[in-house]
N, C-alpha and C. Protein backbone atom coordinates (compact mmCIF):
# COMPACT_ATOMS: atom_id res chain seq x y z
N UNK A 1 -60.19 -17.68 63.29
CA UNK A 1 -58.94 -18.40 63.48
C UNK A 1 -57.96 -18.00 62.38
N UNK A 2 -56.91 -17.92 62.50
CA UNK A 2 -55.92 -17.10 61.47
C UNK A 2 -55.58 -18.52 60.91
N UNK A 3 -55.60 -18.33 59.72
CA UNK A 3 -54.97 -19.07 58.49
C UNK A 3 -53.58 -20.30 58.42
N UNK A 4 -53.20 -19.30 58.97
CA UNK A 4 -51.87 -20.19 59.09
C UNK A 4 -51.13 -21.17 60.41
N UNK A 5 -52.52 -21.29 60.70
CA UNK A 5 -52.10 -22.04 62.29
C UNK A 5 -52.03 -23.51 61.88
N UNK A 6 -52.85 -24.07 60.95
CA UNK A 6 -52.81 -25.41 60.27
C UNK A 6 -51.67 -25.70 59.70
N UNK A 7 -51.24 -24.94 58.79
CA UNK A 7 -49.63 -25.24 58.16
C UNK A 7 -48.68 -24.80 59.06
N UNK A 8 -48.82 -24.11 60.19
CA UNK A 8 -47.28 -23.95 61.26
C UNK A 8 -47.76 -25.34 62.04
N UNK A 9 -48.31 -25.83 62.38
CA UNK A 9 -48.66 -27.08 63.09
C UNK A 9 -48.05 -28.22 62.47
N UNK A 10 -48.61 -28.27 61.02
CA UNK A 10 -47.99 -29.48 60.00
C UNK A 10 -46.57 -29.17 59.95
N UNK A 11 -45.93 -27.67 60.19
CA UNK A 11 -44.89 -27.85 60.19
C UNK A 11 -43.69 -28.54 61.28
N UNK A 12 -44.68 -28.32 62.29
CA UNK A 12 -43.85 -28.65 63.61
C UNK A 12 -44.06 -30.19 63.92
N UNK A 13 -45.13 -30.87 63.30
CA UNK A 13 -45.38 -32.04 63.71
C UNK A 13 -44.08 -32.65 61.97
N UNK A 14 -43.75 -32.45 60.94
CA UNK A 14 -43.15 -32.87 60.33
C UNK A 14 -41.42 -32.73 60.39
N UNK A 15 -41.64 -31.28 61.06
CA UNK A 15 -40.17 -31.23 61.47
C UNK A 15 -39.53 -32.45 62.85
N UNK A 16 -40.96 -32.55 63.83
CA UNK A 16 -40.43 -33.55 64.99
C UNK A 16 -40.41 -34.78 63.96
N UNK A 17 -41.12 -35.75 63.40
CA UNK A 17 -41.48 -36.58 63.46
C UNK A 17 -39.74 -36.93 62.51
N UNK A 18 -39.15 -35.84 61.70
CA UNK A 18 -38.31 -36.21 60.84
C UNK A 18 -36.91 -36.04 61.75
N UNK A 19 -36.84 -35.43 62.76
CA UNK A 19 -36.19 -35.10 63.88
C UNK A 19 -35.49 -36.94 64.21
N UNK A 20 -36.91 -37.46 64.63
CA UNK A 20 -36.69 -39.03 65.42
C UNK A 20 -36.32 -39.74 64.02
N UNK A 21 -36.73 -39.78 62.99
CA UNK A 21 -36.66 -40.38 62.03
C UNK A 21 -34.27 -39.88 61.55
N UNK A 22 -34.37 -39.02 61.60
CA UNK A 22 -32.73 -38.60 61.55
C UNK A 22 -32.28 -38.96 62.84
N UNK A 23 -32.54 -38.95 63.87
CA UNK A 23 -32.31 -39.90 65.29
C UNK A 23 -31.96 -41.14 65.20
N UNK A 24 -32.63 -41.90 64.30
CA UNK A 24 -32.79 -43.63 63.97
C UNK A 24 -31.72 -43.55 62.86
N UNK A 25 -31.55 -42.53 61.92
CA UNK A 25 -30.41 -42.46 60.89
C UNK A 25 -29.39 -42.38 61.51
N UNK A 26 -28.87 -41.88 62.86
CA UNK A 26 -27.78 -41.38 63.11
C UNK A 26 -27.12 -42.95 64.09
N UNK A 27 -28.16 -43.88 64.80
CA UNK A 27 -28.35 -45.59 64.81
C UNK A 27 -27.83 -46.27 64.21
N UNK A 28 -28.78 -45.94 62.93
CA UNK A 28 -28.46 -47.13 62.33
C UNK A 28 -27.77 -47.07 60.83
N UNK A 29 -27.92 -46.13 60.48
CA UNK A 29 -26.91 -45.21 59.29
C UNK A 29 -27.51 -45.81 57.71
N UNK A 30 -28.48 -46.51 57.79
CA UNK A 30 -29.54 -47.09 56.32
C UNK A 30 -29.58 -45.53 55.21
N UNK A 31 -28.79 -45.81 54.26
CA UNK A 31 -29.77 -44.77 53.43
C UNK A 31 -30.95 -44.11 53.21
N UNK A 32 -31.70 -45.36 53.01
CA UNK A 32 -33.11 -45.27 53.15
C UNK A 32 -33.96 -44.09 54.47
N UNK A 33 -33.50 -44.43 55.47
CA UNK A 33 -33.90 -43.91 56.67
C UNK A 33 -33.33 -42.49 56.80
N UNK A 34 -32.14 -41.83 56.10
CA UNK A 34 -31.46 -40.85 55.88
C UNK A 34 -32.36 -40.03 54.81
N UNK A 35 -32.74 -40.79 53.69
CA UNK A 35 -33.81 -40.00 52.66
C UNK A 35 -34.87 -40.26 53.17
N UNK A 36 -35.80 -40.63 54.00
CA UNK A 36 -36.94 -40.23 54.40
C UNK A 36 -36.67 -39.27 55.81
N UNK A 37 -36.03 -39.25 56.67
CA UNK A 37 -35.85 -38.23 57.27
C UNK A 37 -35.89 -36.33 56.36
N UNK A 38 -35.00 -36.61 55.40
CA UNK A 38 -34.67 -35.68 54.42
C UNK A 38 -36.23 -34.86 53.69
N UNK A 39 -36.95 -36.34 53.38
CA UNK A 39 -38.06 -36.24 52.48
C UNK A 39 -38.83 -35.34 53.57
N UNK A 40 -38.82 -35.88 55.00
CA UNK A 40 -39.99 -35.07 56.07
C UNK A 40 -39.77 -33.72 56.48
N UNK A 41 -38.26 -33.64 55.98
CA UNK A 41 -37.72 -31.50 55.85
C UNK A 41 -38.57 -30.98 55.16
N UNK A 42 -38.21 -31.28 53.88
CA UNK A 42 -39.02 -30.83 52.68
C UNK A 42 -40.05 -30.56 52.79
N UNK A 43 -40.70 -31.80 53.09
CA UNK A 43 -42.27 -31.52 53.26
C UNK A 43 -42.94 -30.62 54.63
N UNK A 44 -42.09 -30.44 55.71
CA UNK A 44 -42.11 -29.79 56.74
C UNK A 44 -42.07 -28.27 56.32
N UNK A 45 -41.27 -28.01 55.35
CA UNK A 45 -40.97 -26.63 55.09
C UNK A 45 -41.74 -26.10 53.92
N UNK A 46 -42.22 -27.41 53.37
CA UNK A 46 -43.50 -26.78 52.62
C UNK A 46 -44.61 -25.86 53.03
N UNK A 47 -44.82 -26.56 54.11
CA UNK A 47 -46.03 -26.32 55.65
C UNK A 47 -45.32 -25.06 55.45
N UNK A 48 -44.02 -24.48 55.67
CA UNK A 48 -43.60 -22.98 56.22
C UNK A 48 -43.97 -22.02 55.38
N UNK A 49 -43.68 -22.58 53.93
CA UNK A 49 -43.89 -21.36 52.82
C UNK A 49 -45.51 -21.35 52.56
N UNK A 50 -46.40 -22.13 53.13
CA UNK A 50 -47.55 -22.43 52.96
C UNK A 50 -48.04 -21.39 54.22
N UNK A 51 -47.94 -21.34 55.55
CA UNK A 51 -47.76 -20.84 56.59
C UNK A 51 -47.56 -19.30 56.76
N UNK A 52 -46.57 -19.00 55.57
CA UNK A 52 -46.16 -17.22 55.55
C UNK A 52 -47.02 -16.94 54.68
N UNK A 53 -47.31 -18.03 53.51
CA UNK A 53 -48.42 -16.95 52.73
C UNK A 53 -49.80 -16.89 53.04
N UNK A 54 -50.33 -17.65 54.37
CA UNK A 54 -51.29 -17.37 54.95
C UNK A 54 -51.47 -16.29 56.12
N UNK A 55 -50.36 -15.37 56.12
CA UNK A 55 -50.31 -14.62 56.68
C UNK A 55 -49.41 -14.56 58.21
N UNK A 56 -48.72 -15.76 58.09
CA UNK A 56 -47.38 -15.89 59.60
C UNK A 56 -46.99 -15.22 59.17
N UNK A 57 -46.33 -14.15 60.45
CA UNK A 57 -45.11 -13.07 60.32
C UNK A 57 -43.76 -13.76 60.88
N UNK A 58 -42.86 -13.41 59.89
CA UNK A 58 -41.63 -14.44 59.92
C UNK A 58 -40.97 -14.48 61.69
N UNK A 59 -41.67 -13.08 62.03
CA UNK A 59 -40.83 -12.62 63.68
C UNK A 59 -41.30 -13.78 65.21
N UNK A 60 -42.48 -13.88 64.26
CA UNK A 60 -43.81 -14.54 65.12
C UNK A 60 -43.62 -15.84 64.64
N UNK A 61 -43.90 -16.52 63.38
CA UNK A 61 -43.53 -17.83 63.19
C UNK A 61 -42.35 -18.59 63.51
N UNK A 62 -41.27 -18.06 63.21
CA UNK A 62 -39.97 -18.55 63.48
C UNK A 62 -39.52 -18.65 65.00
N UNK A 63 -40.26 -18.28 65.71
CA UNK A 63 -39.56 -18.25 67.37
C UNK A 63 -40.81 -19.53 67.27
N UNK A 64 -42.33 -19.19 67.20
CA UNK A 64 -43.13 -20.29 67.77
C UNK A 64 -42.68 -21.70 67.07
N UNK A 65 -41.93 -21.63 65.79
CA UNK A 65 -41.50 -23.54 64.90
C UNK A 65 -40.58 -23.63 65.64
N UNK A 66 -39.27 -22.85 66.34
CA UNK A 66 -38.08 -22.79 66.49
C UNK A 66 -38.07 -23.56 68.50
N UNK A 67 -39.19 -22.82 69.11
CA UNK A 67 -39.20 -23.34 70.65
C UNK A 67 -40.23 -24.47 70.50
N UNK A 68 -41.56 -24.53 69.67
CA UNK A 68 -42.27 -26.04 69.71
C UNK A 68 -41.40 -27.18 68.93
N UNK A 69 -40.64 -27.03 68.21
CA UNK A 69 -39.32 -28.38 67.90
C UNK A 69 -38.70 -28.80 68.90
N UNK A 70 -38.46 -27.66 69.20
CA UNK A 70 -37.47 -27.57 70.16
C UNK A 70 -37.64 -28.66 71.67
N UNK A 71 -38.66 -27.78 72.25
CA UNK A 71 -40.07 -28.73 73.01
C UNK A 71 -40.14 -30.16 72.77
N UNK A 72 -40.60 -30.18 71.08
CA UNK A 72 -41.14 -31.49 70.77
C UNK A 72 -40.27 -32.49 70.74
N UNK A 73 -39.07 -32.16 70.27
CA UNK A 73 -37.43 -33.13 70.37
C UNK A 73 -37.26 -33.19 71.61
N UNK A 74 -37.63 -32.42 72.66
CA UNK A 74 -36.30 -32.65 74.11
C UNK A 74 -37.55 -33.62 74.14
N UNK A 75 -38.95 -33.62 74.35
CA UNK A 75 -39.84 -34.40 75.12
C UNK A 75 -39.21 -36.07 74.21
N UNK A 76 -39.35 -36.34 72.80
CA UNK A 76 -39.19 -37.33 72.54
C UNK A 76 -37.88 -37.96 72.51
N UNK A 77 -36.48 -37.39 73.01
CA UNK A 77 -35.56 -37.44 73.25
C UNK A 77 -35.46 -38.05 74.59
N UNK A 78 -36.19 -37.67 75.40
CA UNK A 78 -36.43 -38.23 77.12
C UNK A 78 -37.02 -39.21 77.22
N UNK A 79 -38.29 -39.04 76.44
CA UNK A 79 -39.33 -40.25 76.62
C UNK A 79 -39.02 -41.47 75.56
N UNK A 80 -39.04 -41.32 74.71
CA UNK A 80 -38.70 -42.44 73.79
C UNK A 80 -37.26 -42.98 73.74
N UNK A 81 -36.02 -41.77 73.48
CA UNK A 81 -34.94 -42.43 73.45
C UNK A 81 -33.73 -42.30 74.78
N UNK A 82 -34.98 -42.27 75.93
CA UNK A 82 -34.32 -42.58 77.04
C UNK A 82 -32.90 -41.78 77.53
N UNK A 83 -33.24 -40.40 76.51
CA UNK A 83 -31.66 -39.39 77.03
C UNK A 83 -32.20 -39.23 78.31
N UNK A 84 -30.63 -38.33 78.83
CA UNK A 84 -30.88 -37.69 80.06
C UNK A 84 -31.40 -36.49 79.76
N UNK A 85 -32.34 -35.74 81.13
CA UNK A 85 -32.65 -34.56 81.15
C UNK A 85 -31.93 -33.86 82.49
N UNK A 86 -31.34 -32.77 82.20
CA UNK A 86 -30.51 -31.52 83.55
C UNK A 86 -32.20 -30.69 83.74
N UNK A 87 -31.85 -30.38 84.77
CA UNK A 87 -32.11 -28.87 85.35
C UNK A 87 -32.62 -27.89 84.43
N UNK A 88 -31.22 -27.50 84.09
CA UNK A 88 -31.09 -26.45 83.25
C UNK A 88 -32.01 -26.37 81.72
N UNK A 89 -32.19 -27.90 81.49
CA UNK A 89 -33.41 -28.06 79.93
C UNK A 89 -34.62 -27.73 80.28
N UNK A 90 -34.48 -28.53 81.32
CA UNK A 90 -36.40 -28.36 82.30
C UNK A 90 -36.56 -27.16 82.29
N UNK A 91 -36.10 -25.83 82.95
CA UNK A 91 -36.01 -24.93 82.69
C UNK A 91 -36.34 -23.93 81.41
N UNK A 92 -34.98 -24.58 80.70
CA UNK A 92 -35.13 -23.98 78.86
C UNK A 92 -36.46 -23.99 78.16
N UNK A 93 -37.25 -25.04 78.51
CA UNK A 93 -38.12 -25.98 78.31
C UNK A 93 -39.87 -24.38 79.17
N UNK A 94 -39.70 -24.59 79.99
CA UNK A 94 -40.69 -24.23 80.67
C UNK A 94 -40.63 -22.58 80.14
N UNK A 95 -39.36 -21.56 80.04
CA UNK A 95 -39.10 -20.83 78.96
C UNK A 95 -39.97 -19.98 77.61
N UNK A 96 -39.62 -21.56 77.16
CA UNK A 96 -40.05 -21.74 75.93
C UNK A 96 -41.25 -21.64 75.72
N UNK A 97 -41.88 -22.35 76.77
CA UNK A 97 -43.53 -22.30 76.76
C UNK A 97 -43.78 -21.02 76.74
N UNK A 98 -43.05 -20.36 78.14
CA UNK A 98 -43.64 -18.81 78.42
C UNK A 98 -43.61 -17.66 77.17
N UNK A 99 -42.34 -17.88 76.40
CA UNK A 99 -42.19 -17.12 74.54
C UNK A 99 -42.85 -17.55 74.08
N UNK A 100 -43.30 -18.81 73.62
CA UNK A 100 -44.83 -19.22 72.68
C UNK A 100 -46.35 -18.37 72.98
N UNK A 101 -46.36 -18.61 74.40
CA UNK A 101 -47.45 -17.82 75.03
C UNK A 101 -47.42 -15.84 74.83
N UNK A 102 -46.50 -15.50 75.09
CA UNK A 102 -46.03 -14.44 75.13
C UNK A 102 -46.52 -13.88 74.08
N UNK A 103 -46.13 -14.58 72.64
CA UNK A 103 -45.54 -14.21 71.41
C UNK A 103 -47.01 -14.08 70.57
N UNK A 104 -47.70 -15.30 71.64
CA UNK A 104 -49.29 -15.56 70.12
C UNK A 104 -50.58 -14.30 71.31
N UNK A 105 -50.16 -14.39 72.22
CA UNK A 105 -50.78 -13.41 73.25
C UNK A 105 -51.23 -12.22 72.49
């Protein structure tokens, strides 16, 4: 199993989770909720520099953090904060899967 699949994971689960957390900042506008959103970048992008020196290639990492955020926001954007979804995302969306697949293939 390659090295760096644990820290691109931590990265994508810290980048969503700080995603909804700046979602609830943009609500309810608390400081507080603005610096822990902030705090879950940081620590998200720790995961990244942790991630390349386990051997992610920036060509290969950066499309797979860039379409699973991506992914992981539209899903909790629909499901939790009740946006709308077009056509055209569903789509973007199904895409995205196919470049992830493509890319680790």
């Amino acid at each position: 199993m390659k090295k760096w699949i644990f820290p691109m994971t931590m990265l994508v689960i810290f980048e969503g989770i700080s995603d909804i957390i700046a979602k609830e900042y943009s609500l309810r506008g608390t400081l507080f909720i603005g610096v822990l959103a902030i705090t879950g970048y940081v620590i998200g992008n720790i995961f990244w520099l942790i991630a390349l020196r386990n051997g992610a290639e920036l060509s290969e990492g950066a499309v797979i953090f860039s379409v699973a955020t991506a992914i992981f926001a539209m899903l909790v954007g629909i499901l939790y904060f009740k946006e709308p979804v077009h056509i055209h995302q569903l789509i973007g969306m199904v895409i995205g899967i196919l470049a992830i697949t493509l890319i680790v293939w």
